[in-house]
Protein backbone atom coordinates (compact mmCIF):
# COMPACT_ATOMS: atom_id res chain seq x y z
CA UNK A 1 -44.26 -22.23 46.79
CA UNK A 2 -45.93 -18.77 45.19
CA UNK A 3 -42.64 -18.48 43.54
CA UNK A 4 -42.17 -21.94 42.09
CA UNK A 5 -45.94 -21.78 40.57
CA UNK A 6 -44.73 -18.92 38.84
CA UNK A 7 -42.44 -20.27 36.93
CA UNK A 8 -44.03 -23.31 36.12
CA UNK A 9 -46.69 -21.01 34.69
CA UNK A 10 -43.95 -19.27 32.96
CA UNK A 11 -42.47 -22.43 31.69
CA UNK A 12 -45.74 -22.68 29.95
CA UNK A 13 -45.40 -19.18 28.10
CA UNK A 14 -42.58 -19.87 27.05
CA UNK A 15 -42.39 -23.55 25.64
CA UNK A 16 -45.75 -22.39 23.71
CA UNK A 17 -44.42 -19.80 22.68
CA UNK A 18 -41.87 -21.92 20.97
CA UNK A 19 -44.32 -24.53 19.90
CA UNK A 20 -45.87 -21.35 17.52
CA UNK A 21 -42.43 -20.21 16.41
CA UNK A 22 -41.92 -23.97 15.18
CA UNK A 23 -45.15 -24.59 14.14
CA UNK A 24 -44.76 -22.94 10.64
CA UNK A 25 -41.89 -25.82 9.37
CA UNK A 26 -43.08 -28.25 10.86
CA UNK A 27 -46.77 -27.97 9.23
CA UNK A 28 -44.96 -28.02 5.77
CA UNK A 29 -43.47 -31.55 6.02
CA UNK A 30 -47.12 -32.76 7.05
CA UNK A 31 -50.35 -32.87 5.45
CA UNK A 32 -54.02 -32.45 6.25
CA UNK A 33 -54.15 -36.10 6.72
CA UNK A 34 -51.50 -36.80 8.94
CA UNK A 35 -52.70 -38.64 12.01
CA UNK A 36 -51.94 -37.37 16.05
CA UNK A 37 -48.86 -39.22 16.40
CA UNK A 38 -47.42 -38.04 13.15
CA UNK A 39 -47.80 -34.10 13.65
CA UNK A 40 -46.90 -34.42 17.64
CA UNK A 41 -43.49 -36.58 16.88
CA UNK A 42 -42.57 -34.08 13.97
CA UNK A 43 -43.15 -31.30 16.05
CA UNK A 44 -41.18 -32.27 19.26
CA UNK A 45 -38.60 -33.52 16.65
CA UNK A 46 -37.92 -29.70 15.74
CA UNK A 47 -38.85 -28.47 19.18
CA UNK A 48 -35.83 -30.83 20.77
CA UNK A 49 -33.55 -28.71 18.15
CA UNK A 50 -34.53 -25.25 18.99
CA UNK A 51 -31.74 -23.92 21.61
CA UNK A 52 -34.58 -21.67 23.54
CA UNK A 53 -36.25 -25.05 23.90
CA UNK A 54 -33.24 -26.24 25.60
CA UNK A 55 -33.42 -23.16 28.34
CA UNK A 56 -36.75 -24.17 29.01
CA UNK A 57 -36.87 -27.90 29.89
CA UNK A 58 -36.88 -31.01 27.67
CA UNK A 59 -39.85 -32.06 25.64
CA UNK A 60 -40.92 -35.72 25.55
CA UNK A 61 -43.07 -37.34 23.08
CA UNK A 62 -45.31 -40.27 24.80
CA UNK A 63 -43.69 -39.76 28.36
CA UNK A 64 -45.06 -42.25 30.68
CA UNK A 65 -45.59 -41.07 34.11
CA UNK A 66 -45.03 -43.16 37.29
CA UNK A 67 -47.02 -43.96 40.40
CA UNK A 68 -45.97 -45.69 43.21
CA UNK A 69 -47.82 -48.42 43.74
CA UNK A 70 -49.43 -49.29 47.15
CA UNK A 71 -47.26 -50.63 49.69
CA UNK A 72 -44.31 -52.18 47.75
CA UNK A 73 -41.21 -50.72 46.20
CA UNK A 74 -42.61 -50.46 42.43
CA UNK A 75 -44.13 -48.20 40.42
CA UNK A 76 -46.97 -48.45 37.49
CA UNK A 77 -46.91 -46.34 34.45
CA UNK A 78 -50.17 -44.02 33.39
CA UNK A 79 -50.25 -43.85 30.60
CA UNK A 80 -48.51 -42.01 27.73
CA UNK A 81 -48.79 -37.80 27.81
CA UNK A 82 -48.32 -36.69 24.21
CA UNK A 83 -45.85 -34.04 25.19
CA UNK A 84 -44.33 -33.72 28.34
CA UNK A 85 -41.44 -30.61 29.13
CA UNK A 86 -39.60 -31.91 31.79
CA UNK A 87 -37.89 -29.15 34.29
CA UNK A 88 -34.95 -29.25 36.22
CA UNK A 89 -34.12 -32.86 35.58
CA UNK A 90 -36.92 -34.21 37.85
CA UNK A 91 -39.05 -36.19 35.86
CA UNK A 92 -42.00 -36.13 38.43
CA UNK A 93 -41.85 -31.91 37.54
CA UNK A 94 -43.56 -31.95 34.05
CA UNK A 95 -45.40 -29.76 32.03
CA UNK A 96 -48.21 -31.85 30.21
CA UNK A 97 -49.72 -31.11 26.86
CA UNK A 98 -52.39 -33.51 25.58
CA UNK A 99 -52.83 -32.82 21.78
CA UNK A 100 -55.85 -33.89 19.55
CA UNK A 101 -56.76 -33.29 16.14
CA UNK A 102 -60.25 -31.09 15.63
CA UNK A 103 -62.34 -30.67 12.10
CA UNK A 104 -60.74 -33.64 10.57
CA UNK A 105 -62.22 -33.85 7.10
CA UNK A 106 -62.81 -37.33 5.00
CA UNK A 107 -64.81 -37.58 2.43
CA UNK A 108 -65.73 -33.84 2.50
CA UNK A 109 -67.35 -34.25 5.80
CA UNK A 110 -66.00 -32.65 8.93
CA UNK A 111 -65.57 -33.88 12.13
CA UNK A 112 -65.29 -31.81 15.18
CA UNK A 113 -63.61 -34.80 17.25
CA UNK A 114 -64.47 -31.72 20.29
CA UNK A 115 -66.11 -34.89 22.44
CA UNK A 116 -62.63 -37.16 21.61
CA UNK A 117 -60.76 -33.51 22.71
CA UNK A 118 -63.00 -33.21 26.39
CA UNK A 119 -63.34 -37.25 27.49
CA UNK A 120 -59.70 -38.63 25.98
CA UNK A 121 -57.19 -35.54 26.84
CA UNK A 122 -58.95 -33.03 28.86
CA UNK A 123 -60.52 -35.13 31.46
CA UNK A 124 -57.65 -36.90 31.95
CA UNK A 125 -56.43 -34.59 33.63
CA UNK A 126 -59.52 -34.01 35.64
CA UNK A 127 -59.48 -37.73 36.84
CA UNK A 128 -56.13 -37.08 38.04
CA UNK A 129 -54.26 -39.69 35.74
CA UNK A 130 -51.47 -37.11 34.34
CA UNK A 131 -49.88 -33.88 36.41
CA UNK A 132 -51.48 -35.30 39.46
CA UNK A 133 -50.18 -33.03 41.92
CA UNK A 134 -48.91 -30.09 39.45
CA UNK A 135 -50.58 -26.86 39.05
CA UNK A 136 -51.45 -26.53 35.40
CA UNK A 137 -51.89 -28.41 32.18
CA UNK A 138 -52.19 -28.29 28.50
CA UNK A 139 -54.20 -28.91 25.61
CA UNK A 140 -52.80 -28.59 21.98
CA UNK A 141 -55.41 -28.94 19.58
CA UNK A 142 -54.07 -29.35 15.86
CA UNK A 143 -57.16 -27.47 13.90
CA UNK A 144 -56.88 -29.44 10.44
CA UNK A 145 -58.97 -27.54 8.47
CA UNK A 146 -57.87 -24.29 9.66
CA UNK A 147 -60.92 -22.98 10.75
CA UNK A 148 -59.94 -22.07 14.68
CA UNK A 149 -63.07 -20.20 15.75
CA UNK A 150 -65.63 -23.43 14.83
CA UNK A 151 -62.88 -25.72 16.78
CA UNK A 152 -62.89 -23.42 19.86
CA UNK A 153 -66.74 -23.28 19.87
CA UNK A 154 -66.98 -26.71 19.42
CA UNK A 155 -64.23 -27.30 22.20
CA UNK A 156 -65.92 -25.09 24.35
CA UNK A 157 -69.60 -26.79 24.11
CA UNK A 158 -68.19 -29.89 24.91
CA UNK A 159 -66.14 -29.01 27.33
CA UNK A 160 -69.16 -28.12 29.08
CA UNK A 161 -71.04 -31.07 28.45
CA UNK A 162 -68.32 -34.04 28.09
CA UNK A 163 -65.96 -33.08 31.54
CA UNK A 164 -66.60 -34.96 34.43
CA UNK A 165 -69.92 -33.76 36.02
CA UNK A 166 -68.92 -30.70 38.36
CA UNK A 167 -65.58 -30.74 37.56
CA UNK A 168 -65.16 -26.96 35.95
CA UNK A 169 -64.79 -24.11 38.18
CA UNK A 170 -64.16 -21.56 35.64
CA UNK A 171 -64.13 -20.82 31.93
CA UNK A 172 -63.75 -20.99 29.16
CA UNK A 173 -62.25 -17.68 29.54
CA UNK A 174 -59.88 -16.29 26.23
CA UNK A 175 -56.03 -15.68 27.21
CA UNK A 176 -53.81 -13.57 24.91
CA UNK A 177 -53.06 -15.48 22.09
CA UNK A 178 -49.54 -16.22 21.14
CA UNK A 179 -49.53 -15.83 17.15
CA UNK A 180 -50.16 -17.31 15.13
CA UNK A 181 -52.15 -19.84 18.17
CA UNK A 182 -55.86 -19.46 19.40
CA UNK A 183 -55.89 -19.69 23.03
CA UNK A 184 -58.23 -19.69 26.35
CA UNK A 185 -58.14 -21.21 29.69
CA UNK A 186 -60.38 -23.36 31.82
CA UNK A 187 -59.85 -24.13 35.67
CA UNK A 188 -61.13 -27.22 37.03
CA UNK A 189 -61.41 -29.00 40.64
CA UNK A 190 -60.14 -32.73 40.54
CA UNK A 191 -61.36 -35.49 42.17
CA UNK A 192 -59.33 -34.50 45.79
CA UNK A 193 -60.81 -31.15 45.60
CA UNK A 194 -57.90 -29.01 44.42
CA UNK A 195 -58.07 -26.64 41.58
CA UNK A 196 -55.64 -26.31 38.58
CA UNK A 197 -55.39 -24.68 35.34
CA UNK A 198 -55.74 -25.99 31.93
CA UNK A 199 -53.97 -23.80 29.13
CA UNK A 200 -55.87 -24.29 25.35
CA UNK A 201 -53.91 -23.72 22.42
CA UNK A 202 -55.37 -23.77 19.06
CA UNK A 203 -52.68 -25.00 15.97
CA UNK A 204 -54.50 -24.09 12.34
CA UNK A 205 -53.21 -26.41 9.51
């Protein structure tokens, strides 16, 4: 088991790792006003072409998870992850990435969205809806006014304020960053007790 939670966690290096290299193109066929969807199709678009990607796992765009549900034969989807790198063919072994835009500007006024980042991606985790019984998450913020130091403090503050009440263990703590990314961790307990790691990664427009 040690051994297998290693390499999910390296999965995790690596695939972001990618997600920076690609980051650069992909940002040029978008704009500042591109919406969630737009950026996170166009980037596992690229991602899906990239033949390290293909060593790693296979990215998803608005993979639904299954759950069994109770006492009959079916299952019940929940909900759709923005990202999911699937490993080893097993599409119960994922590696999740949530992604949300942060310091959206309209009008010339700019919107953290850090509160839309904590209750609809982070906790969602947390409440045990996506990588239920996995070790580690993600979070992929897309920073659209480039500024990555207000997002993270924003993040950060509501992170502390908008997860579910006794939730986070640890953190935020910084991790190295993987240029040209922003990047720190959090560890939380969910709702059966057990701890896992979320991996933040900051992407500056």
């Amino acid at each position: 088991m040690t051994q297998w939670i290693k390499r999910f966690r390296g999965v995790e290096q690596r695939f972001t790792q990618r997600i920076a290299v690609n980051w650069p193109e992909c940002r040029k066929a978008l704009s500042s006003s591109s919406e969630e969807d737009d950026i996170t199709n166009n980037l596992v678009h690229r991602l899906c072409k990239d033949p390290v990607v293909r060593r790693i796992g296979w990215p998803e765009a608005q993979f639904v998870p299954f759950e069994p549900v109770a006492d009959t034969e079916a299952v019940e989807g929940k909900g759709y992850i923005d990202i999911a790198v699937i490993i080893d063919q097993d599409r119960d072994v994922y590696l999740a990435y949530e992604c949300k835009r942060l310091n959206v500007i309209h009008k010339r006024k700019r919107s953290s969205l850090a509160t839309v980042y904590v209750t609809e991606g982070l906790n969602r985790y947390i409440t045990q809806q996506y990588s239920r019984f996995l070790p580690m998450a993600c979070m992929l913020g897309y920073v659209m006014d480039g500024q990555e130091l207000y997002a993270k403090k924003k993040v950060e503050a509501s992170i502390a304020v908008n997860s579910d009440k006794g939730t986070l263990k640890s953190g935020p703590i910084d991790i190295d960053d993987i240029v040209p990314c922003k990047r720190f961790q959090t560890t939380h307990v969910r709702k059966d007790g057990s701890d896992f790691d979320v991996k933040h990664t900051l992407l500056s427009f």
